[in-house]
Protein backbone atom coordinates (compact mmCIF):
# COMPACT_ATOMS: atom_id res chain seq x y z
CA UNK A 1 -45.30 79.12 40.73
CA UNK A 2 -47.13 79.06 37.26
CA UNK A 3 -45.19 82.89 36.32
CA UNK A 4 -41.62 80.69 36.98
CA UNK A 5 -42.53 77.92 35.31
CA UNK A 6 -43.36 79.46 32.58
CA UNK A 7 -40.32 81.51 32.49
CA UNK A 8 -38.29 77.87 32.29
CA UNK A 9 -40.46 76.28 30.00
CA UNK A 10 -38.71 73.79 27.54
CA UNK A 11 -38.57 75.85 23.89
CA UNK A 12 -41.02 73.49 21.62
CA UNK A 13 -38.98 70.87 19.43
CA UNK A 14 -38.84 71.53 15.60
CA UNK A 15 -41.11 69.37 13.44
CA UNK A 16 -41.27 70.39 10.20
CA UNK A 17 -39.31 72.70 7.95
CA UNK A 18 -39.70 74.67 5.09
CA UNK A 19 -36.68 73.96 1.98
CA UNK A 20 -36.79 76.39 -0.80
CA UNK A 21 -34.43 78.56 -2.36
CA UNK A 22 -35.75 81.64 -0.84
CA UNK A 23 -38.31 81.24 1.85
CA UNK A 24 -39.75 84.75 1.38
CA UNK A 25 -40.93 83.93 -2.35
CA UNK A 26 -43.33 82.06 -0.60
CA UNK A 27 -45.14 84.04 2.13
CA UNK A 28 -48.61 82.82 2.21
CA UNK A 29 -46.51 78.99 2.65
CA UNK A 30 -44.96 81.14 5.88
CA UNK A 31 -48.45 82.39 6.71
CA UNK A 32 -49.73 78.84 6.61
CA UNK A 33 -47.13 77.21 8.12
CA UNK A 34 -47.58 80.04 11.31
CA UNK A 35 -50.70 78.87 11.99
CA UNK A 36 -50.80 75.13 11.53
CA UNK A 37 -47.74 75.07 13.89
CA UNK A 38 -47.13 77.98 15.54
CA UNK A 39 -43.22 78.08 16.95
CA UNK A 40 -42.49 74.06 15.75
CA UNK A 41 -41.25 74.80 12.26
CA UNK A 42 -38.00 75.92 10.80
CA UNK A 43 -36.43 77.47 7.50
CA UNK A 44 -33.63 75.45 5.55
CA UNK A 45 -31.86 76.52 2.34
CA UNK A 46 -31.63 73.59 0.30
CA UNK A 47 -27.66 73.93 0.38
CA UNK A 48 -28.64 73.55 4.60
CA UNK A 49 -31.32 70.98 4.67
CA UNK A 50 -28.46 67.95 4.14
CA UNK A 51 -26.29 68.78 6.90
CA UNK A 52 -29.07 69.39 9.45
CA UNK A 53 -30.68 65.86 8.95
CA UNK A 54 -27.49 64.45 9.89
CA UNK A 55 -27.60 66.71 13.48
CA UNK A 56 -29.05 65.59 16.02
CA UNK A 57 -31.89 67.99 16.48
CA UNK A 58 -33.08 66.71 13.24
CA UNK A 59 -34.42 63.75 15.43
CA UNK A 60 -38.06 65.45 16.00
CA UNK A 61 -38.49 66.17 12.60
CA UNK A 62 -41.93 65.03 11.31
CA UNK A 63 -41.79 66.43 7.95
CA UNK A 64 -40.43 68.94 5.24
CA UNK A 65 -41.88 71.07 3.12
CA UNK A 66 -40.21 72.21 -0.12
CA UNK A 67 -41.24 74.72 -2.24
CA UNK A 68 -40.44 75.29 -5.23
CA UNK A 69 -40.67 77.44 -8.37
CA UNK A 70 -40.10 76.90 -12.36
CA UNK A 71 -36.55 78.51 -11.61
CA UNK A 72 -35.50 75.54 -9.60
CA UNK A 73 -36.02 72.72 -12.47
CA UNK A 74 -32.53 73.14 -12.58
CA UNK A 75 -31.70 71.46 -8.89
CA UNK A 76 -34.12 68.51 -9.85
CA UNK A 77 -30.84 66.76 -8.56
CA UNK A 78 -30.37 68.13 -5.19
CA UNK A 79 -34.17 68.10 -4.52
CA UNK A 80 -34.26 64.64 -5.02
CA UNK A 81 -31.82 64.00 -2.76
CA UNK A 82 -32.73 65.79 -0.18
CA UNK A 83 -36.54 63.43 -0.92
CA UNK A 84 -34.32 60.23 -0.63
CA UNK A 85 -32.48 61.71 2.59
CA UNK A 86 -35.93 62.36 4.35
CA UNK A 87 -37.04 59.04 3.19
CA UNK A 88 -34.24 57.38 4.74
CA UNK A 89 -34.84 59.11 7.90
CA UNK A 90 -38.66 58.50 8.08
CA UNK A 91 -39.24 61.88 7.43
CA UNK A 92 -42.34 63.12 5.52
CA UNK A 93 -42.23 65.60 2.36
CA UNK A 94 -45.02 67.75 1.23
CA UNK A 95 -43.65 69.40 -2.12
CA UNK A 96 -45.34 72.91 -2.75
CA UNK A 97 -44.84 74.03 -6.79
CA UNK A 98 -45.65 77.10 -8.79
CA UNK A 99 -44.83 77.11 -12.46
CA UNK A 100 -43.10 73.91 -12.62
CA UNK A 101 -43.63 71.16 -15.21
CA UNK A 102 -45.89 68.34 -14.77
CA UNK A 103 -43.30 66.04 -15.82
CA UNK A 104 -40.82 67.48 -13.23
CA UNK A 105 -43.48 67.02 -10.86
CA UNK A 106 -44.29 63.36 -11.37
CA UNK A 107 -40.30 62.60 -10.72
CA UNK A 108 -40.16 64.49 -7.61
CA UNK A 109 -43.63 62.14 -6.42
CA UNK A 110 -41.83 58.80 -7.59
CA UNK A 111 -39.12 59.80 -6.04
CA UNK A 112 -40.85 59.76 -3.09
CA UNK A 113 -42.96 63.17 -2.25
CA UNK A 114 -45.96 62.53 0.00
CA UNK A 115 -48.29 65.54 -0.81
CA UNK A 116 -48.34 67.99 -3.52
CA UNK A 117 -50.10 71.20 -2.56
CA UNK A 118 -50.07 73.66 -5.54
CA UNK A 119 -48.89 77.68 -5.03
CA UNK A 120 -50.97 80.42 -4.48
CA UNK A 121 -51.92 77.73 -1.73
CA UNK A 122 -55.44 77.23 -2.04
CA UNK A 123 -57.13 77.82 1.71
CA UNK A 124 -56.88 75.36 3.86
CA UNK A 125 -54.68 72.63 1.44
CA UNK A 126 -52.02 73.06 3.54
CA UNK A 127 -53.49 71.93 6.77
CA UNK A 128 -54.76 69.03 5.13
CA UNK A 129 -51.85 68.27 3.71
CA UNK A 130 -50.02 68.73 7.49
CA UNK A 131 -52.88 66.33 8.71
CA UNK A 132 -52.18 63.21 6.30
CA UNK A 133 -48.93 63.42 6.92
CA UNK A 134 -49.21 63.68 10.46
CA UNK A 135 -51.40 60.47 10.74
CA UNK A 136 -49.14 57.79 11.46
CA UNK A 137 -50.22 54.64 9.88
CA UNK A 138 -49.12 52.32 12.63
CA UNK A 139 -51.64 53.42 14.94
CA UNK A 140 -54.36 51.70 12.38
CA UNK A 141 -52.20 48.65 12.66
CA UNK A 142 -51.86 48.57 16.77
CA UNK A 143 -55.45 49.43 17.32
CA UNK A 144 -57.38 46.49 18.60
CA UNK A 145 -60.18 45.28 15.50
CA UNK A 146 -63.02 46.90 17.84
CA UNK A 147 -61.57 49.57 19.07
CA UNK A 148 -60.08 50.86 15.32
CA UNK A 149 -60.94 54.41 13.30
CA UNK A 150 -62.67 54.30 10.23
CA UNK A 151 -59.68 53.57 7.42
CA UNK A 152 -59.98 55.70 4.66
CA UNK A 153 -62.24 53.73 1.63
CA UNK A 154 -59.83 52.54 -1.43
CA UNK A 155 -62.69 51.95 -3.51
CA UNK A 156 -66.13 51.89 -3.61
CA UNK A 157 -68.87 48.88 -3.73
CA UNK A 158 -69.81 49.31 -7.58
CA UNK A 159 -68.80 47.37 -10.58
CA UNK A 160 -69.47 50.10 -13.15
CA UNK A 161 -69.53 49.81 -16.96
CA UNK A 162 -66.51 50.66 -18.84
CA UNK A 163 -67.33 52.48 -21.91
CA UNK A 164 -64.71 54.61 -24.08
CA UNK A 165 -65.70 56.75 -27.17
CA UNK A 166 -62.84 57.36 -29.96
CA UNK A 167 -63.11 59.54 -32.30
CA UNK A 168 -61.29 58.30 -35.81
CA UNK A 169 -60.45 61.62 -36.33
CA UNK A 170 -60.49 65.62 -35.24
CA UNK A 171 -63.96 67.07 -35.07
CA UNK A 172 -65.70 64.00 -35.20
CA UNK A 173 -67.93 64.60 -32.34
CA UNK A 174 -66.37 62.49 -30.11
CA UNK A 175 -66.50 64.59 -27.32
CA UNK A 176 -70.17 65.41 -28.02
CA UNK A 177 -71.14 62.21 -28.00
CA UNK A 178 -68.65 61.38 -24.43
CA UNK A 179 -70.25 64.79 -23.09
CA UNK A 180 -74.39 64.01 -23.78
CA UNK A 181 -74.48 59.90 -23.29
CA UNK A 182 -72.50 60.33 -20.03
CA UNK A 183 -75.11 62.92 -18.77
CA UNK A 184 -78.27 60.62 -20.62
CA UNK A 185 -77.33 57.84 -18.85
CA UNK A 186 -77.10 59.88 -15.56
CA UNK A 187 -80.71 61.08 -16.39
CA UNK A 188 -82.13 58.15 -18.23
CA UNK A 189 -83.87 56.79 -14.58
CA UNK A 190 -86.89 59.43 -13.98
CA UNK A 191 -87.28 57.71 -9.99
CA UNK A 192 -83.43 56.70 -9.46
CA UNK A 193 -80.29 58.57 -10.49
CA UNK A 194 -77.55 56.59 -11.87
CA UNK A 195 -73.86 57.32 -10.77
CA UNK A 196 -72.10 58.47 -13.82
CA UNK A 197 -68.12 59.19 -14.22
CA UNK A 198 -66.50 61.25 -16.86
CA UNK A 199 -62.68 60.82 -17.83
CA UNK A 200 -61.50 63.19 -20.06
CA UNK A 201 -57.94 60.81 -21.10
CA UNK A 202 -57.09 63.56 -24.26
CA UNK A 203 -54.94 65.06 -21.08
CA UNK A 204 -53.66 67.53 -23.56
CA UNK A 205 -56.57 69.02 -25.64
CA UNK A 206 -59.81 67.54 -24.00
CA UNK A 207 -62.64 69.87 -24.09
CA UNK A 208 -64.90 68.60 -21.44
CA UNK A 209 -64.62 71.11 -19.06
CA UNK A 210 -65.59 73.58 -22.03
CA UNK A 211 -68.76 71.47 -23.13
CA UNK A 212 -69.82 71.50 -18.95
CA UNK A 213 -68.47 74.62 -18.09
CA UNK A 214 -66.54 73.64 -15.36
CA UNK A 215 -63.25 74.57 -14.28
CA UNK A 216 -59.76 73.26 -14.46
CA UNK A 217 -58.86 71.93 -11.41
CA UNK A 218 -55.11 71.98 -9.83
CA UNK A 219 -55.91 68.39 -8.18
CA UNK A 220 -56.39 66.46 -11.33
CA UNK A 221 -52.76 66.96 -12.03
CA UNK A 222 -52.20 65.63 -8.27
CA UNK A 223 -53.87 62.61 -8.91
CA UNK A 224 -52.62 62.01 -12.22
CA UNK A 225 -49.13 62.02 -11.53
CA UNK A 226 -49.62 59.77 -8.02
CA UNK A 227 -51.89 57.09 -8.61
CA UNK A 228 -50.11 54.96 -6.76
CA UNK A 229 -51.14 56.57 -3.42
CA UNK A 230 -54.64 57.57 -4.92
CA UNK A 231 -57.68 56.18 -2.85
CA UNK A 232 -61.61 56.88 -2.77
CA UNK A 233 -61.18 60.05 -0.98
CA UNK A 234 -58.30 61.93 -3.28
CA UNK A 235 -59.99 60.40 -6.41
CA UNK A 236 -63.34 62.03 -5.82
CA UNK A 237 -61.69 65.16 -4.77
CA UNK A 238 -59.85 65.04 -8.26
CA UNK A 239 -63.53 64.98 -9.78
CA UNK A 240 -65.45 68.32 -10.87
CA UNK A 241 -69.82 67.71 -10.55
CA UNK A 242 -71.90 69.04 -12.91
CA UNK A 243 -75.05 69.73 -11.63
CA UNK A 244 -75.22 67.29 -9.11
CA UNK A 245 -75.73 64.18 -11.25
CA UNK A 246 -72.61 64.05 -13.44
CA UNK A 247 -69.16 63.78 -11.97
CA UNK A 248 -65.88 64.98 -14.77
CA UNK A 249 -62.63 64.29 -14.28
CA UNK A 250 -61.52 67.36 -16.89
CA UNK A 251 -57.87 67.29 -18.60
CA UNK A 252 -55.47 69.37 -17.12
CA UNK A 253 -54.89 73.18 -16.81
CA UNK A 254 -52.05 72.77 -18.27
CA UNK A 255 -50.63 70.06 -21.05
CA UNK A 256 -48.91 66.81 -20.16
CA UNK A 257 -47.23 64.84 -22.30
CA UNK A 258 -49.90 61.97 -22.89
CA UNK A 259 -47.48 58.88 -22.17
CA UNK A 260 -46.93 60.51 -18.63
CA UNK A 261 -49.11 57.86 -17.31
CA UNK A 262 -48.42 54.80 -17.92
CA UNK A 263 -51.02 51.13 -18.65
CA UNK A 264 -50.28 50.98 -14.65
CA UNK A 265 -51.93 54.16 -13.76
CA UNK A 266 -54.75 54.15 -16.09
CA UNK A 267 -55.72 51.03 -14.91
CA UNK A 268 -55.96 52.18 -11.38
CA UNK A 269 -58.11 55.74 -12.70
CA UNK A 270 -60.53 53.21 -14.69
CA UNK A 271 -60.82 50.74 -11.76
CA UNK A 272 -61.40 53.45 -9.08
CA UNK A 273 -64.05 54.77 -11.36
CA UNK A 274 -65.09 51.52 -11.76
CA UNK A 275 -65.86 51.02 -8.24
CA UNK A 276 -67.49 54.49 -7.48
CA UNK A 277 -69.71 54.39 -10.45
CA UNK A 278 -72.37 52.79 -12.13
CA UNK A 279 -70.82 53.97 -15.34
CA UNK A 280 -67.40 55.40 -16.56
CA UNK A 281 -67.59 57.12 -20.12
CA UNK A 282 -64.17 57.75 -21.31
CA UNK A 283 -63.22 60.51 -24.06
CA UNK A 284 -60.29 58.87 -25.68
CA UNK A 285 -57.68 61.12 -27.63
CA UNK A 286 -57.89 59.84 -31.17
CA UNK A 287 -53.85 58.91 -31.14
CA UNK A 288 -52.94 55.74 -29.96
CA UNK A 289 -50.94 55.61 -26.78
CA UNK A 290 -49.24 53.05 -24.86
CA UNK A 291 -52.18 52.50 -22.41
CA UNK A 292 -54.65 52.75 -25.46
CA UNK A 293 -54.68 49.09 -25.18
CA UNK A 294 -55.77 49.14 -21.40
CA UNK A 295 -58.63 51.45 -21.96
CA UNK A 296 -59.82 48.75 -24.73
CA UNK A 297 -59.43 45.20 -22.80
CA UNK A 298 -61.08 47.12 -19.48
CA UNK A 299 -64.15 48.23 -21.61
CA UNK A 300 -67.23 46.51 -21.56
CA UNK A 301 -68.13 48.26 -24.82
CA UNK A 302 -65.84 50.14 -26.92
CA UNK A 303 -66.63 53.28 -29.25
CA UNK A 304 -64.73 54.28 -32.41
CA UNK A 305 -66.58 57.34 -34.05
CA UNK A 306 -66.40 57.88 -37.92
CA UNK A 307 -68.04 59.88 -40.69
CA UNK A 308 -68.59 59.30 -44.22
CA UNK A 309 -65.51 60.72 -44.93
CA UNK A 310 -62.27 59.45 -46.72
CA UNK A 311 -59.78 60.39 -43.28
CA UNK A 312 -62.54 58.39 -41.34
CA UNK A 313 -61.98 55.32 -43.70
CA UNK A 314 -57.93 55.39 -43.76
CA UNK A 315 -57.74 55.95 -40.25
CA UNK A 316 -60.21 53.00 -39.48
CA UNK A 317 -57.88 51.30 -41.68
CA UNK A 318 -55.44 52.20 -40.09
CA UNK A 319 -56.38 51.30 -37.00
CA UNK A 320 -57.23 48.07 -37.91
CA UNK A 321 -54.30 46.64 -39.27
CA UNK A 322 -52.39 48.09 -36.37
CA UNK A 323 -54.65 46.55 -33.91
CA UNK A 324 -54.71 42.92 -35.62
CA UNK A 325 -50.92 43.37 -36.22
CA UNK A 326 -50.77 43.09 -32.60
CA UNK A 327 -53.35 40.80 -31.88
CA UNK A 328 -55.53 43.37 -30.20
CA UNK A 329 -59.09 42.46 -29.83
CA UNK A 330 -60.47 45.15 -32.92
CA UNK A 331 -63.84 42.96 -32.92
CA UNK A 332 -64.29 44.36 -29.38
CA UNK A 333 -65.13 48.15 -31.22
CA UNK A 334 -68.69 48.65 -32.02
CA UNK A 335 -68.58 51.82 -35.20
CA UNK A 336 -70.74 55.13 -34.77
CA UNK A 337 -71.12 56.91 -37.68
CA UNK A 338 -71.71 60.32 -37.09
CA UNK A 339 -73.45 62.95 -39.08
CA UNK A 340 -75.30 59.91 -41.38
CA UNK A 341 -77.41 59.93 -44.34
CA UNK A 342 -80.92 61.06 -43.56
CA UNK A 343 -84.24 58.64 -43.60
CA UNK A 344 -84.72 59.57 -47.50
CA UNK A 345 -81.73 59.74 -48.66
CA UNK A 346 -81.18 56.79 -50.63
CA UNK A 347 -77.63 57.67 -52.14
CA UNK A 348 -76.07 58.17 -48.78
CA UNK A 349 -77.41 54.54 -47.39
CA UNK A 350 -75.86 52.90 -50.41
CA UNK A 351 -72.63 54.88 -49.62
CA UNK A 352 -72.56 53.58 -45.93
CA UNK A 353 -73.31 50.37 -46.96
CA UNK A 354 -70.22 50.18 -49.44
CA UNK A 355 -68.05 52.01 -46.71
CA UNK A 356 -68.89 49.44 -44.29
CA UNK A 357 -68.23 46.07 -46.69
CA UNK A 358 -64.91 47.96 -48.22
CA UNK A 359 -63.43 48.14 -44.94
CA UNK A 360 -65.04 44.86 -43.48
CA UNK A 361 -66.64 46.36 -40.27
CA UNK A 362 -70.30 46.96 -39.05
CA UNK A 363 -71.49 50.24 -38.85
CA UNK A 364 -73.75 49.61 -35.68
CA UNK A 365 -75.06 53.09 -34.90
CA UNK A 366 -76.11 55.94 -37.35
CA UNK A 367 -76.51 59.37 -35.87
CA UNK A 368 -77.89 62.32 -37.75
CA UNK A 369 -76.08 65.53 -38.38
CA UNK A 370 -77.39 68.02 -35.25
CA UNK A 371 -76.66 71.09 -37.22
CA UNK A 372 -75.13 74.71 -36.04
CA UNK A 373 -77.14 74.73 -32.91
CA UNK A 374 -74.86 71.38 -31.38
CA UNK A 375 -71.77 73.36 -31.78
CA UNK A 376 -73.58 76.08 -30.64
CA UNK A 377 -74.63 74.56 -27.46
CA UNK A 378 -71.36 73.39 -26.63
CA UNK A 379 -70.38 76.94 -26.74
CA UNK A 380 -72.67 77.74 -23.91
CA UNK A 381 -71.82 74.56 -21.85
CA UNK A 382 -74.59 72.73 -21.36
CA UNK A 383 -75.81 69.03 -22.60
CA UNK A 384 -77.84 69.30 -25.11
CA UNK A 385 -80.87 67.30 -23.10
CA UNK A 386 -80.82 70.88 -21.50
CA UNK A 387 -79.91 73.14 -24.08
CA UNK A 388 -81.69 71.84 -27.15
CA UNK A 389 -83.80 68.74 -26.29
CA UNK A 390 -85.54 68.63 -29.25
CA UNK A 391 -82.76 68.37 -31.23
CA UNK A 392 -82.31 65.00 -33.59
CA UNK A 393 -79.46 64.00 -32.40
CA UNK A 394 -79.83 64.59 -29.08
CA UNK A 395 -83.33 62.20 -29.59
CA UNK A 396 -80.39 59.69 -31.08
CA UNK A 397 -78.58 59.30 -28.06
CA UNK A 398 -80.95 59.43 -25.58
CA UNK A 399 -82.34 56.25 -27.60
CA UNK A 400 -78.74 54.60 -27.57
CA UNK A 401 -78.06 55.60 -23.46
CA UNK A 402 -81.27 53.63 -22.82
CA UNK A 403 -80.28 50.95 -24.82
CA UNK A 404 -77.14 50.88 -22.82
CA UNK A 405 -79.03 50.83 -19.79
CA UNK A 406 -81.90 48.25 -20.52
CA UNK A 407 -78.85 45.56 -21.46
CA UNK A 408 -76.99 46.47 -18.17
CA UNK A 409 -80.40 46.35 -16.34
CA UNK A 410 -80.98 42.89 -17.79
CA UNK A 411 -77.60 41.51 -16.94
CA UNK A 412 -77.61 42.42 -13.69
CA UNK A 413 -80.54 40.81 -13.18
CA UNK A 414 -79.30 37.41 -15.18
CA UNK A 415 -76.60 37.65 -12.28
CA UNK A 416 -79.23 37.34 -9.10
């Protein structure tokens, strides 16, 4: 009985297919797509794919897959409507690119792609990617209150401080300073550890990843380009961790144009941070984008790094008639001055004092000039509390991260 029932055994409905130009440009996506579902998949053409979602054995389709490589830019056209088509039909897409643009990229997500998985497919993205889409949210919704699974966490339970650094202009130590106060402040508590965030936001030349020697990772790209479907779970995925105490979110691989992301999606980046972390140090690129002034009305404190320089002074002058132009808070900034006068030397004090009245700002913070062995450090990719500790600079911000902390400290304790 089992032997002929076998032998008459319904073939398995299709529920997913692959859309590409040529399916065999992709065979580790065939691999894949073997073992996550056996028989139940197809290959489409995307000349086919339009005139099988109209047939009727389209009806048990669960989801496409198109793949797609920097040759197909060209049918950005005809891929989005084949998106809309699925859409219409309730039909997920999971878009798999190699050597395509990130702009292209972000269109084919607002138009409506579900999961980006990037090719060579890294192991086992494309399950995971089969499994989100497979989840049907309306399960969540029907399941009695008690009886419900565990939603996936948008956020998390923290209120973090919000504190950019921008440098006034290139090699200003901007980044140094981002790099070594975000990983003091993670450090600053000898019994407790403090939850510290990185953003690198110079998405086309930030150096993060070089000062922590991490890697690039395909999934900030991901998130960047899809924030409005980011949660707690894709965010901290998106998020590189340097030894264990200091999470990055590193620029991309590749550059993106930096008014990709718009005031929207930054917000949602700084709030998720927010919410994960007891503080969020951002590296700001030192042009000024459309979402420069979200970064500044989120912060809680506000960086702008300058040195005793003449670009420093017309760019902070700069800045500031820009900023009151507008009506932008430019009080909010608090002014670093990087590689200052020494103790003794009585010249360069009178200089910073004149700089300061000249262009009617405070110069809050004075940090001495680290020498040859900062750059040097960076080099090999470590803070400097671990490379050279001793260093005077390094003593400099270690000072200013626990000043940072004792006034947080405080206020949170005003608010008990």
């Amino acid at each position: 009985m089992s032997s002929n029932a076998a032998l008459h055994q319904e073939p398995q409905p299709i529920i997913a297919c692959t859309v590409s130009r040529d399916v065999q440009n992709f065979d580790l996506l065939i691999e894949d797509m073997e073992a996550a579902l056996g028989e139940q998949w197809g290959d489409l053409s995307f000349d086919d794919v339009l005139p099988f979602l109209s047939q009727p054995e389209a009806k048990t389709l669960r989801f496409l897959t198109i793949a797609m490589d920097g040759d197909d830019e060209n049918r950005l056209p005809a891929i989005s409507a084949i998106i809309g088509q699925a859409k219409a039909q309730n039909v997920k897409v999971i878009l798999i690119t190699e050597d395509v643009s990130p702009a292209v990229l972000h269109n084919l997500l607002r138009e409506g792609g579900d999961e980006f998985v990037p090719y060579p497919l890294p192991e086992g993205e494309l399950e995971r990617a089969i499994e989100r889409v497979m989840t049907p949210t309306e399960v969540v919704a029907a399941t009695p209150e008690d009886e419900a699974p565990k939603k996936m966490i948008k956020g998390g339970d923290k209120n973090g401080v919000i504190i950019p650094i921008h440098g006034l202009a290139g090699g200003i130590g901007a980044t140094t300073m981002a790099v070594n106060l975000a990983w003091e402040l993670a450090t600053v508590e000898k019994k407790t550890t403090n939850k510290v965030c990185l953003l690198d936001f110079d998405f086309q030349f930030g150096t993060t990843a070089t000062y922590l020697d991490l890697a690039r990772r395909e999934a900030v790209v991901e998130m960047l380009t899809d924030t409005e479907s980011m949660d707690g779970e894709s965010f901290m995925q998106a998020l590189s961790t340097y030894e264990e105490k200091l999470h990055v979110l590193t620029a991309p691989f590749d550059m993106i144009p930096l008014d990709l992301l718009s005031p929207e999606d930054i917000t949602r980046i700084i709030e998720m941070a927010a919410s994960h972390f007891d503080y969020v140090i951002i590296d700001m690129p030192s042009t000024m984008v459309e979402w420069s002034q979200t970064v500044l009305e989120a912060s809680h404190v506000y960086f702008g790094m300058l040195e005793l320089d003449m670009r420093s002074a017309q760019n902070l002058l700069r800045l500031k008639r820009a900023m009151q132009a507008e009506d932008l808070p430019f009080d909010k900034i608090r002014f670093i001055l990087n590689r200052a006068p020494g103790f003794t030397d009585l010249n360069g004090k009178a200089r910073v004092k004149r700089l300061a009245e000249s262009l009617g700002v405070a110069i809050e913070v004075l940090m001495p000039d680290g020498g040859k062995p900062v750059a040097q450090n960076a080099d090999h990719g470590v803070p400097m509390g671990s490379g050279i500790p001793k260093n005077p600079l390094r003593k400099e911000i270690v000072k200013l991260a626990k000043s940072v902390h004792d006034v947080n400290v405080s206020a949170a304790e005003a608010h008990v």
